[in-house]
N, C-alpha and C. Protein backbone atom coordinates (compact mmCIF):
# COMPACT_ATOMS: atom_id res chain seq x y z
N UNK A 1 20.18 -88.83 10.31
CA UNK A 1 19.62 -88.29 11.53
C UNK A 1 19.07 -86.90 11.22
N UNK A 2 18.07 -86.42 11.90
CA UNK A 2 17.01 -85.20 11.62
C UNK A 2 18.29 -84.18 12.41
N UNK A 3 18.04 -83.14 11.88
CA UNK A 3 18.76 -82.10 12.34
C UNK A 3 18.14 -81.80 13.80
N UNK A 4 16.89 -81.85 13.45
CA UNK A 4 16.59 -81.56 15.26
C UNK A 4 16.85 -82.55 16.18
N UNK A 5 17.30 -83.60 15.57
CA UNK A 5 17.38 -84.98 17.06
C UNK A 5 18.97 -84.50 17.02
N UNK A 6 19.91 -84.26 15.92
CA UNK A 6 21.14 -84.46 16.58
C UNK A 6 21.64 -82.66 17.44
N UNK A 7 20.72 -82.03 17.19
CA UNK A 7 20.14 -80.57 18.03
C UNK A 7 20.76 -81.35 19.40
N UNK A 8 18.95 -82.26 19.88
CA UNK A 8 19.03 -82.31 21.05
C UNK A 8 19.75 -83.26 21.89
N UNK A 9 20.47 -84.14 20.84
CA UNK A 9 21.91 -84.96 21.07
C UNK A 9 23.06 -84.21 21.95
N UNK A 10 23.00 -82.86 20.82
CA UNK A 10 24.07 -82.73 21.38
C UNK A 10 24.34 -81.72 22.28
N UNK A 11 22.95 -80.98 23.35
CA UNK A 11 22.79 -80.37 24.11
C UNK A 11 22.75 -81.45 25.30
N UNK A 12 22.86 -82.76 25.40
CA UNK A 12 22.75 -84.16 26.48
C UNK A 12 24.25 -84.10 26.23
N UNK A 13 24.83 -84.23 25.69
CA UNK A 13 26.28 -84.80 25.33
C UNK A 13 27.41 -83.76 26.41
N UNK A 14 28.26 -84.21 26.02
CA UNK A 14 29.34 -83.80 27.21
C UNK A 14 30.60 -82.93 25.91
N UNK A 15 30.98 -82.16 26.29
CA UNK A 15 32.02 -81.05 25.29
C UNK A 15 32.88 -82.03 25.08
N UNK A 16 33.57 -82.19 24.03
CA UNK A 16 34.52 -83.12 23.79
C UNK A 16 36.19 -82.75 24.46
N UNK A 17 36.40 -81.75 24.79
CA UNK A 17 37.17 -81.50 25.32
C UNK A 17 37.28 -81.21 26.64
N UNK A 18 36.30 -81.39 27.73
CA UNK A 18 35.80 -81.00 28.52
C UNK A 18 36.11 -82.99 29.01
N UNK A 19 35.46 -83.64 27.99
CA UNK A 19 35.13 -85.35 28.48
C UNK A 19 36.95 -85.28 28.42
N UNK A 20 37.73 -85.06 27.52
CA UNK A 20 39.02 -85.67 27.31
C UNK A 20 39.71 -85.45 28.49
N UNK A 21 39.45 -83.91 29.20
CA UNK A 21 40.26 -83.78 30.29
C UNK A 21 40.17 -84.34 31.45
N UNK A 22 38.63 -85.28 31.84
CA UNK A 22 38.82 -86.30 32.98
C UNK A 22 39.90 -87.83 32.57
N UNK A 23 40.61 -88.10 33.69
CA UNK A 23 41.10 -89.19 33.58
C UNK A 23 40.67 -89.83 35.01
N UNK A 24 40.04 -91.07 34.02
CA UNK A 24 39.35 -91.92 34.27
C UNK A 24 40.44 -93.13 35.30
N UNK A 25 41.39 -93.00 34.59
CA UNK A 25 42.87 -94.07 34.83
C UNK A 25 43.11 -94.95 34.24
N UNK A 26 43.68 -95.92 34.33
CA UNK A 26 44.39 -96.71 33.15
C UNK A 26 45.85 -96.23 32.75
N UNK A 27 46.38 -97.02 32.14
CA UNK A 27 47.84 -97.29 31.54
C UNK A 27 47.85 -96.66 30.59
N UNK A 28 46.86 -96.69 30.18
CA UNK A 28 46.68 -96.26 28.14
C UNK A 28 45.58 -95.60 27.88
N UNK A 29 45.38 -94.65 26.83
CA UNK A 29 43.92 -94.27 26.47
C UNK A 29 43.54 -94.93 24.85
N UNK A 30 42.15 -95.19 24.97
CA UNK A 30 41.65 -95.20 24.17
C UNK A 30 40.38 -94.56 23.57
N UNK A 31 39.97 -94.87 22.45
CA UNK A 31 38.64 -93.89 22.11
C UNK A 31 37.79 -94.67 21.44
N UNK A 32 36.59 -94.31 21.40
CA UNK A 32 35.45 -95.64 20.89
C UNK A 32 34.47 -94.41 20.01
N UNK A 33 34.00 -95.14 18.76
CA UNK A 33 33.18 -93.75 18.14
C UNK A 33 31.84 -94.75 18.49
N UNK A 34 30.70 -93.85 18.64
CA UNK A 34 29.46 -94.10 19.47
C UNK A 34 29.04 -93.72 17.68
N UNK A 35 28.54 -94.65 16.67
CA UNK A 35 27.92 -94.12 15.35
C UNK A 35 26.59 -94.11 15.60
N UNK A 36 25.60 -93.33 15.58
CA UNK A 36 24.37 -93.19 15.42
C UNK A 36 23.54 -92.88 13.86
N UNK A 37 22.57 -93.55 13.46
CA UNK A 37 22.09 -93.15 12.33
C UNK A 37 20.58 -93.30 12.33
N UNK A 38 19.76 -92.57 11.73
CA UNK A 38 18.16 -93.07 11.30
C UNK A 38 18.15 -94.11 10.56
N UNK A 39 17.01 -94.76 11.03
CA UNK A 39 16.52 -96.06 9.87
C UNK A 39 15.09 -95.93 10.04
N UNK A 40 13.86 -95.97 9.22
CA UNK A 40 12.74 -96.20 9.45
C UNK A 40 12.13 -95.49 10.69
N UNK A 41 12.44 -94.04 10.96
CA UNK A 41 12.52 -93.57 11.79
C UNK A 41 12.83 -93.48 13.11
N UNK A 42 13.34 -95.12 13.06
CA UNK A 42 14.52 -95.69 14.66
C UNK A 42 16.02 -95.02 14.49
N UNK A 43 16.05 -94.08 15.50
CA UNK A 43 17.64 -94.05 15.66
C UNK A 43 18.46 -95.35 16.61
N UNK A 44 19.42 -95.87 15.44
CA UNK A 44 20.85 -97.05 16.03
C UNK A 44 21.42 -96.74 15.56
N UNK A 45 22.06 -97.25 16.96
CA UNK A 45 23.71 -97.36 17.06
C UNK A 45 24.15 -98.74 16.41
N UNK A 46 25.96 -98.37 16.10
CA UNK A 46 26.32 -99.55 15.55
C UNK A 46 27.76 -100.30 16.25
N UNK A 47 27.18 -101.16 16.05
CA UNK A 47 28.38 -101.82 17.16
C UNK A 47 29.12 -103.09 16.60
N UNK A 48 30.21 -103.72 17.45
CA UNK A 48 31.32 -104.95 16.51
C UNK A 48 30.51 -105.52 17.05
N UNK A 49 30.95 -106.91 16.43
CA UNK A 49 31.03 -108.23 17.64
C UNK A 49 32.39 -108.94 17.16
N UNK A 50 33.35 -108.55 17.82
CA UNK A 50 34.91 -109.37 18.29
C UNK A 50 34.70 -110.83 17.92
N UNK A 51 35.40 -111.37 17.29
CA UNK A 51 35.89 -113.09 17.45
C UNK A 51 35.68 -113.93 18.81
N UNK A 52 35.48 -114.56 18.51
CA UNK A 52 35.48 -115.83 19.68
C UNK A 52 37.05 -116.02 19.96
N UNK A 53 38.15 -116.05 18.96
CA UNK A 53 39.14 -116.67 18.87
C UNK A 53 40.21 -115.40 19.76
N UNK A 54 39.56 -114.34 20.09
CA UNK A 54 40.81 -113.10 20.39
C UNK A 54 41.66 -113.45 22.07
N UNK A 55 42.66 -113.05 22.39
CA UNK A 55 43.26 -113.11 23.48
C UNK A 55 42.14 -111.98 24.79
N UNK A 56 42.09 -110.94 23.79
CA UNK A 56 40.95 -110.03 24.77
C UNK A 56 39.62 -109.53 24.64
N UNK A 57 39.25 -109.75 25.27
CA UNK A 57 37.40 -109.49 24.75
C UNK A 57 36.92 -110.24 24.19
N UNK A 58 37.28 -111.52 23.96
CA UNK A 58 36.89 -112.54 22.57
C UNK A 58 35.26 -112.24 22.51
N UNK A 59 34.66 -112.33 21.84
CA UNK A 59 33.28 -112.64 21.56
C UNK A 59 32.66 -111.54 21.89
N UNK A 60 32.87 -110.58 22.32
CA UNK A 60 32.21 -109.19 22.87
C UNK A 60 31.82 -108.42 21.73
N UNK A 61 30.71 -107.96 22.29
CA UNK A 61 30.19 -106.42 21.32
C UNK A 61 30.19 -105.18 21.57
N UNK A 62 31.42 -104.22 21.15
CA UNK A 62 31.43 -103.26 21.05
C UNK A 62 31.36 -102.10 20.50
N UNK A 63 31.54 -100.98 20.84
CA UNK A 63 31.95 -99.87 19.91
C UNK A 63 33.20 -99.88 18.92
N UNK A 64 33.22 -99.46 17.55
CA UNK A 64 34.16 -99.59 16.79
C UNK A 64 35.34 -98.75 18.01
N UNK A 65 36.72 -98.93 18.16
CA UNK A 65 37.80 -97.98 18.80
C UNK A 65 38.70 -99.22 19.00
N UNK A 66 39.49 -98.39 19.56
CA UNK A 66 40.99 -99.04 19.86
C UNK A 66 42.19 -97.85 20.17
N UNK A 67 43.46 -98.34 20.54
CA UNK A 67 44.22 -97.85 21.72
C UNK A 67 44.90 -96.32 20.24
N UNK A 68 45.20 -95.54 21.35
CA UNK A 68 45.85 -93.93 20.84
C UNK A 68 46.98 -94.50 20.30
N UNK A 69 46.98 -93.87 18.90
CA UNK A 69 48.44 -93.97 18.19
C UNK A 69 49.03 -92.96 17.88
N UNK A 70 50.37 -92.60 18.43
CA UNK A 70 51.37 -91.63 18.10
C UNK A 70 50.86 -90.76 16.78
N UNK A 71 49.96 -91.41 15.77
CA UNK A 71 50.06 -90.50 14.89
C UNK A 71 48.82 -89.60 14.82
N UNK A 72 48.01 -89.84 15.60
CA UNK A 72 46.54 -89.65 16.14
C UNK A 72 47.07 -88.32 16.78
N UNK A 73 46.42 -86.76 15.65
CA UNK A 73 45.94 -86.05 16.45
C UNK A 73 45.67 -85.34 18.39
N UNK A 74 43.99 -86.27 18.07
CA UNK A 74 43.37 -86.09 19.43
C UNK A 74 42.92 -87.46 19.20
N UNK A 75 41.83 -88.02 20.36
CA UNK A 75 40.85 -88.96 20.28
C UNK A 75 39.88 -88.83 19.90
N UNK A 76 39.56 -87.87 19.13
CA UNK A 76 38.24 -87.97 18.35
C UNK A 76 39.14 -88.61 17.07
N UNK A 77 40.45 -88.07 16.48
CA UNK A 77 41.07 -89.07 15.69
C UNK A 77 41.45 -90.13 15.78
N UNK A 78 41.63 -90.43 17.15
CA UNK A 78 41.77 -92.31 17.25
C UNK A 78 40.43 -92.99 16.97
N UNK A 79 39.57 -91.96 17.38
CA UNK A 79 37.79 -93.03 16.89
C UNK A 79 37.73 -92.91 15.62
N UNK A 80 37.96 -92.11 14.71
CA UNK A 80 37.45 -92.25 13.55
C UNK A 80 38.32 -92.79 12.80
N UNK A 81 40.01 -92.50 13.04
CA UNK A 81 40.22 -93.81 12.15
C UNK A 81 40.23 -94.99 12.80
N UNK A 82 39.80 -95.80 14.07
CA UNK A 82 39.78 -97.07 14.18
C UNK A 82 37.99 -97.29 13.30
N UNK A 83 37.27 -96.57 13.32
CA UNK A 83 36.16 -96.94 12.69
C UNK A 83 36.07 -97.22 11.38
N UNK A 84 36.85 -96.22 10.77
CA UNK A 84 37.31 -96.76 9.39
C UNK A 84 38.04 -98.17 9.31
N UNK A 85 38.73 -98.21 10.06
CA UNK A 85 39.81 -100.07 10.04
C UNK A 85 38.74 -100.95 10.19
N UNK A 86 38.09 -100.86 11.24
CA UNK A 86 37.29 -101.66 11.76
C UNK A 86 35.73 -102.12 10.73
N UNK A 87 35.20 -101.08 10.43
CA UNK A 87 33.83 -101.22 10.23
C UNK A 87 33.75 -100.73 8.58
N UNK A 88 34.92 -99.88 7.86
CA UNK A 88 34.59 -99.41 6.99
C UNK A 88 34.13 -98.08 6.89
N UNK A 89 33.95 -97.42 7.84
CA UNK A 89 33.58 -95.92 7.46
C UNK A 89 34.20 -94.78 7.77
N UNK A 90 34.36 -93.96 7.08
CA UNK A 90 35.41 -92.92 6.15
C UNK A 90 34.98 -92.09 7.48
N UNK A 91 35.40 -91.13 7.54
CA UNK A 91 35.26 -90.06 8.36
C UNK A 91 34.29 -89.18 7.78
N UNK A 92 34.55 -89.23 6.55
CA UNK A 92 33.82 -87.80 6.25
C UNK A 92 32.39 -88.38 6.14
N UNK A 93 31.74 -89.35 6.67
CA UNK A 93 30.91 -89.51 7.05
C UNK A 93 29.97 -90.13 8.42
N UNK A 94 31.14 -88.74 8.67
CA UNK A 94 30.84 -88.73 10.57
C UNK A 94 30.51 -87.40 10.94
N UNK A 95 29.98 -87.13 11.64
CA UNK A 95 29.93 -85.78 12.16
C UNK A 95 30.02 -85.92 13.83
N UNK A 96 30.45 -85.47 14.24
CA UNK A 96 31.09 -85.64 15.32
C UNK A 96 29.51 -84.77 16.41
N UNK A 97 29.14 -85.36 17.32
CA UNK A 97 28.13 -84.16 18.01
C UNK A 97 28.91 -84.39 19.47
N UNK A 98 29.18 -85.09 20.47
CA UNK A 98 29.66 -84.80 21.91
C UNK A 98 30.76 -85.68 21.74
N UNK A 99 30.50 -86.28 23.54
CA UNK A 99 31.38 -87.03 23.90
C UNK A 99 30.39 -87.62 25.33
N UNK A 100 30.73 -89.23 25.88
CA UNK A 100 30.02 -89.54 26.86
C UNK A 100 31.02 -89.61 28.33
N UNK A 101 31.18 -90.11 29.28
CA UNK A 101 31.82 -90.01 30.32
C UNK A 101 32.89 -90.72 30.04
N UNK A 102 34.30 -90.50 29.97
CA UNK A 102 35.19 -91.70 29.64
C UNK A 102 35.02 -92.98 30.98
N UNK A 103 35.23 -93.73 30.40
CA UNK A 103 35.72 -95.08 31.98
C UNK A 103 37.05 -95.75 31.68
N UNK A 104 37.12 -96.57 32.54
CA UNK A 104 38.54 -97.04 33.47
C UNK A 104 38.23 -98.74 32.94
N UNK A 105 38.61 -99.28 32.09
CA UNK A 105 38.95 -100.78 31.82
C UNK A 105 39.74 -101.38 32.71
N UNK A 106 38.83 -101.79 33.96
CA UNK A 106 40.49 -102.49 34.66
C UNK A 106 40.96 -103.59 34.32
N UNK A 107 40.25 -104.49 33.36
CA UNK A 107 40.75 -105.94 32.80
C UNK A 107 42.03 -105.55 31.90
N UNK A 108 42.09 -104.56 31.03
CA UNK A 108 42.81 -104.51 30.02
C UNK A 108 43.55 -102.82 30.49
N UNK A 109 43.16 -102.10 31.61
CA UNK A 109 43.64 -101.03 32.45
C UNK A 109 43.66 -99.98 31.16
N UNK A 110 42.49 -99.79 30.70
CA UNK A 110 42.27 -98.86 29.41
C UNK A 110 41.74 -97.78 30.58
N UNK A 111 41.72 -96.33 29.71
CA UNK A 111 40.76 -95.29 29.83
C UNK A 111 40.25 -95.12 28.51
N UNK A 112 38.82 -95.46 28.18
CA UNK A 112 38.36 -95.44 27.25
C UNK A 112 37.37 -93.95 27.33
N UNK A 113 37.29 -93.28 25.76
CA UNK A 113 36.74 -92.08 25.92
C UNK A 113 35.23 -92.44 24.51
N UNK A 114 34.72 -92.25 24.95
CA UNK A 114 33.65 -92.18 23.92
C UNK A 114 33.35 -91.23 23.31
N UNK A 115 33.03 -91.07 21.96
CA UNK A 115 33.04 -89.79 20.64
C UNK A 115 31.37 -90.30 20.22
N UNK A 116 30.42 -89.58 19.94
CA UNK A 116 28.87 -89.92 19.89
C UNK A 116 28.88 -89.20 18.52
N UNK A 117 28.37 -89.95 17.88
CA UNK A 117 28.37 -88.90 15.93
C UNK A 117 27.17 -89.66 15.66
N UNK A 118 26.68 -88.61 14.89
CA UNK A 118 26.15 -88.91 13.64
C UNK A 118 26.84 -88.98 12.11
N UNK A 119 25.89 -90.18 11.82
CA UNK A 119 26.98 -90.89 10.55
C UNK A 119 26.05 -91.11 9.30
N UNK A 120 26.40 -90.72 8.11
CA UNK A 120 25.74 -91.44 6.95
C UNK A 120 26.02 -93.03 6.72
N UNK A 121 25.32 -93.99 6.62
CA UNK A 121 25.72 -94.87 6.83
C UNK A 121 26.18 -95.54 5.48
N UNK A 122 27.28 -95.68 5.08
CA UNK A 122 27.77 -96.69 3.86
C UNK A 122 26.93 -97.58 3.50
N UNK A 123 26.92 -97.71 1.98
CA UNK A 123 25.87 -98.69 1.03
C UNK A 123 26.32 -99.69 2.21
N UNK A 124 27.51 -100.42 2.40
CA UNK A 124 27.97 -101.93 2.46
C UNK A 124 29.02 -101.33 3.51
N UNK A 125 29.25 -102.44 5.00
CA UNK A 125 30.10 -102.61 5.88
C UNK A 125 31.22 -103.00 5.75
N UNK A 126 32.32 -102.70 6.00
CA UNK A 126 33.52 -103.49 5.36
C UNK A 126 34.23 -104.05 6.98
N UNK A 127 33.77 -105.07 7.63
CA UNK A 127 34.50 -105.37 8.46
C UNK A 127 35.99 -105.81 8.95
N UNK A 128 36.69 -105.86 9.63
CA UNK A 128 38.14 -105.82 9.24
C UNK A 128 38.46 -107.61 9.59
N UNK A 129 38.88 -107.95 8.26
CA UNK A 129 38.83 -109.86 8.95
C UNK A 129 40.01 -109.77 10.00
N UNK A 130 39.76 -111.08 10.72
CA UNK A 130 40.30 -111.10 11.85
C UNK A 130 40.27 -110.20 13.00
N UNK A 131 39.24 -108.61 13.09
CA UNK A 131 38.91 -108.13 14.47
C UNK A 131 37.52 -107.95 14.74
N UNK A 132 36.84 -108.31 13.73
CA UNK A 132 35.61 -108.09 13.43
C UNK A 132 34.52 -109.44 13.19
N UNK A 133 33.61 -109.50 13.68
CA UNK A 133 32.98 -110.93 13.62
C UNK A 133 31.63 -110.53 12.52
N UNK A 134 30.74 -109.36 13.96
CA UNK A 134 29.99 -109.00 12.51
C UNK A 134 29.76 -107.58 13.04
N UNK A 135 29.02 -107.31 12.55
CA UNK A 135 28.49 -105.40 12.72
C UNK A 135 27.33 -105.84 12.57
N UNK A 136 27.02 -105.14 13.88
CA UNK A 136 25.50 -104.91 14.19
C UNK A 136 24.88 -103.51 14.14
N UNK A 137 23.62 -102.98 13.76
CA UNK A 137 22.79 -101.71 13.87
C UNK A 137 21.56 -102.12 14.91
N UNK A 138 21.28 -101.85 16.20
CA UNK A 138 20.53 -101.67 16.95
C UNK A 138 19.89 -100.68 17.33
N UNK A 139 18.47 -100.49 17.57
CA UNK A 139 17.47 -100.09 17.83
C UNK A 139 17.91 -99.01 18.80
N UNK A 140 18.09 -97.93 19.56
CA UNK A 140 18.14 -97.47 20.74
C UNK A 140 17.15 -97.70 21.56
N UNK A 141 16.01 -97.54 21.19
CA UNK A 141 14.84 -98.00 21.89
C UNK A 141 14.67 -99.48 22.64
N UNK A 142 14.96 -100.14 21.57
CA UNK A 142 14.79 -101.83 21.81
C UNK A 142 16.03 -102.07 23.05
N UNK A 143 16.70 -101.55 22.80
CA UNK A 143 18.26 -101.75 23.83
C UNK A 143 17.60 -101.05 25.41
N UNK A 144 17.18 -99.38 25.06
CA UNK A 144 16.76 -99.08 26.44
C UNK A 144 15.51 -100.43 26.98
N UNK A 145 15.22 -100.73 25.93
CA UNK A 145 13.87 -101.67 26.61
C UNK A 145 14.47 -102.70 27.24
N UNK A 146 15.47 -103.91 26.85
CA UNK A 146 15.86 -104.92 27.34
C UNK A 146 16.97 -104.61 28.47
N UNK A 147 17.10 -103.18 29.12
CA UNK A 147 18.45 -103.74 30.14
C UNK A 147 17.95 -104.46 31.16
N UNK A 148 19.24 -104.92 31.69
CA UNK A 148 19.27 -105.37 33.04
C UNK A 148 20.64 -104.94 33.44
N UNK A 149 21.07 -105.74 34.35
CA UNK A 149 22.27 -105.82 34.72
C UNK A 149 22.68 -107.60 35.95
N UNK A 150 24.44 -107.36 35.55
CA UNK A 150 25.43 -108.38 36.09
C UNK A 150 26.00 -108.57 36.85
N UNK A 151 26.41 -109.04 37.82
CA UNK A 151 27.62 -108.97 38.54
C UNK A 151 28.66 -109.87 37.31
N UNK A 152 29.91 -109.22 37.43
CA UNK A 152 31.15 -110.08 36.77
C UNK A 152 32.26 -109.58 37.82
N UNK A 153 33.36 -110.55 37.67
CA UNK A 153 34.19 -110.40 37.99
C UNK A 153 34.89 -111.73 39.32
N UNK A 154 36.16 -111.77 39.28
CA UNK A 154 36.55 -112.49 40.26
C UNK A 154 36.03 -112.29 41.75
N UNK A 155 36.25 -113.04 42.40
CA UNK A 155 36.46 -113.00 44.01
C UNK A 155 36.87 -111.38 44.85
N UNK A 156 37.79 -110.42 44.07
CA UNK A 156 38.43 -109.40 44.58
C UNK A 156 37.89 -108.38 43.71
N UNK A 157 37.51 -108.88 42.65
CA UNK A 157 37.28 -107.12 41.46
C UNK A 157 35.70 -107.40 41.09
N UNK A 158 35.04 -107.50 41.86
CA UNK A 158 33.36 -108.04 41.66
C UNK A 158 32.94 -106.78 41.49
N UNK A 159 32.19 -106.40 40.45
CA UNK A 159 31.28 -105.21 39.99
C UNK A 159 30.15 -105.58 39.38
N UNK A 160 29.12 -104.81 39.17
CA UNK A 160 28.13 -104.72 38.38
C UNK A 160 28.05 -103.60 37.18
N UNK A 161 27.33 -104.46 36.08
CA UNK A 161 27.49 -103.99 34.72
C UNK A 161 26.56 -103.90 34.14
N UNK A 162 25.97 -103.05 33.62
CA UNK A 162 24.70 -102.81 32.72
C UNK A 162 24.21 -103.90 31.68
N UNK A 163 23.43 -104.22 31.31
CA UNK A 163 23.31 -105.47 30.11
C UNK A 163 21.97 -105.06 29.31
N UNK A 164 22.55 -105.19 28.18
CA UNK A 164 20.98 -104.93 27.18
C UNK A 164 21.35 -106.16 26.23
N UNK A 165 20.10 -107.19 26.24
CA UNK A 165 20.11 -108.04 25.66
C UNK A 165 19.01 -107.82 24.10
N UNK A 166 19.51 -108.48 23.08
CA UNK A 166 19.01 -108.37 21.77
C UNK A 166 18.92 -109.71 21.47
N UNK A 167 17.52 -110.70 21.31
CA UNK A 167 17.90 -111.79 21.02
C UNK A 167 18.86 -112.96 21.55
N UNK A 168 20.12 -113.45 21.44
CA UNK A 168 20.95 -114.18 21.75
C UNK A 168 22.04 -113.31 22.43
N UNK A 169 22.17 -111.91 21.92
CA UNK A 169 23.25 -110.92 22.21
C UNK A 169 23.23 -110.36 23.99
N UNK A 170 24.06 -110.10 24.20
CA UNK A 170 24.17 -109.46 25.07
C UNK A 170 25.49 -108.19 25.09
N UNK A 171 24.91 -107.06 25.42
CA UNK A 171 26.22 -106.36 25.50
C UNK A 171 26.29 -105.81 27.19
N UNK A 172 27.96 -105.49 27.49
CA UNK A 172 28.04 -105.62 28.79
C UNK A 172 29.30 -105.05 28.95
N UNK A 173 29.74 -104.88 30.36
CA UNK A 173 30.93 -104.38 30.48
C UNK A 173 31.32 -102.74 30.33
N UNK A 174 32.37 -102.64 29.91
CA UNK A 174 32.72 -100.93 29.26
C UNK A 174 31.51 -100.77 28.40
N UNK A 175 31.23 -101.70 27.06
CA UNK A 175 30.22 -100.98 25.92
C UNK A 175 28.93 -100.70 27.00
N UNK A 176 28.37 -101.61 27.94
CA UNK A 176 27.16 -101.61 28.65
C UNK A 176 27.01 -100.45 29.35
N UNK A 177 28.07 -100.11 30.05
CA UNK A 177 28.37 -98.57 30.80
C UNK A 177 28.20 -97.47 29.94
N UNK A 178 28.97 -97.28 28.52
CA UNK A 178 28.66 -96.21 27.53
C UNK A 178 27.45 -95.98 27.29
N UNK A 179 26.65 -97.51 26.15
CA UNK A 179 25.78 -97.22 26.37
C UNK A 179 24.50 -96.82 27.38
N UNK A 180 24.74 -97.53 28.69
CA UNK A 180 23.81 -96.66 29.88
C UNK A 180 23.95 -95.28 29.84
N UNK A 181 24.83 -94.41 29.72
CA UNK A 181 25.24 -93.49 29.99
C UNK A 181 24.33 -92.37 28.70
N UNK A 182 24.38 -93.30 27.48
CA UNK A 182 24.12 -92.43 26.15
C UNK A 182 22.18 -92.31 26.49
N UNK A 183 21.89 -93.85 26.87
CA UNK A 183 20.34 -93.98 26.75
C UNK A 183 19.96 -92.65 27.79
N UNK A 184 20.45 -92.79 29.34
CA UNK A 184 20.14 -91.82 30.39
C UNK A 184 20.28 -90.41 29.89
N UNK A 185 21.37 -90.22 28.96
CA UNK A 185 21.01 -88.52 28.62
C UNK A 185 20.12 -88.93 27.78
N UNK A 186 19.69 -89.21 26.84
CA UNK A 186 18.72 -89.11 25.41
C UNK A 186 17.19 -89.59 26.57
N UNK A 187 17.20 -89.69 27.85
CA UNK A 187 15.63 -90.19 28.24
C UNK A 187 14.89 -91.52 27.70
N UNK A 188 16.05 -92.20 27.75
CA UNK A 188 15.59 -93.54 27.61
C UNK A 188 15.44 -94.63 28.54
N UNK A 189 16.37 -94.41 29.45
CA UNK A 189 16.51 -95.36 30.70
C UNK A 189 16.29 -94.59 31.84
């Protein structure tokens, strides 16, 4: 990433300590690292895609993260080492620039916090077998281009959810909300 885009990244972005102190609610916190990188002069983001086979989220595409562990620092350290478990990448090739609005998972009653970096991106992905299906790098552009949005939910917890479709993909839910949130500061949506 150009020094001047992650400049104006991170004058959109939210103080990281500033995002940690809203609670969103939930039972538990968690943290999601938002990786951004240049390619061919497209800045993407990189995201999972979960198993079909999981008890939660099966088949979903998200941000590398997962739930706060006792030995975790802050949550900028729960994102970067679940990104390392998950996807393969080290920290020290992260640079950390904000943070986006945390939200409220009521399926799984998370407060998830989002960490937005810029990242050198590893020769090769190392996905983690069994939480990881595949890793994707998407376009930011192409994503602001395809949203829409969903209604999901039962009879009693009916909401609407952001959706940016890629091909066959769809992302939605918590990741759909982050990302809305990242495209609207950067002037994309």
């Amino acid at each position: 990433m150009r020094p001047a885009q992650a400049t104006s990244l991170r004058e959109v972005l939210l103080d990281p300590a500033e995002a940690f102190s809203v609670d969103p609610g939930g039972s538990a916190q968690a943290a999601v690292l938002v990786p951004l990188h240049e390619h061919d002069g497209e800045l993407l983001a990189v995201f999972t895609q979960r198993p079909d086979d999981l008890p939660r989220h099966a088949g979903q595409i998200s941000f590398p993260g997962g739930r706060v562990e006792d030995a975790d620092a802050d949550l900028i350290a729960t994102a970067l080492r679940e990104a390392d478990e998950e996807i393969g990448l080290p920290a020290t090739a992260v640079t950390v620039l904000g943070a986006l609005c945390p939200i409220h998972v009521p399926r799984s009653d998370f407060a998830v916090y989002p960490v937005v970096a810029a990242i050198v991106r590893p020769e090769r992905w190392r996905p983690a077998a069994g939480e990881v299906d595949a890793i994707l790098e998407l376009s930011l552009s192409a994503l602001a281009a395809n949203r829409g949005s969903a209604v999901i939910g039962g009879p009693e917890r009916r909401h609407e959810t952001p959706t940016f479709t890629i091909g066959e993909r769809v992302i939605w839910g918590a990741t759909g909300f982050i990302l809305a949130d990242l495209l609207t500061r950067m002037g994309l949506s």
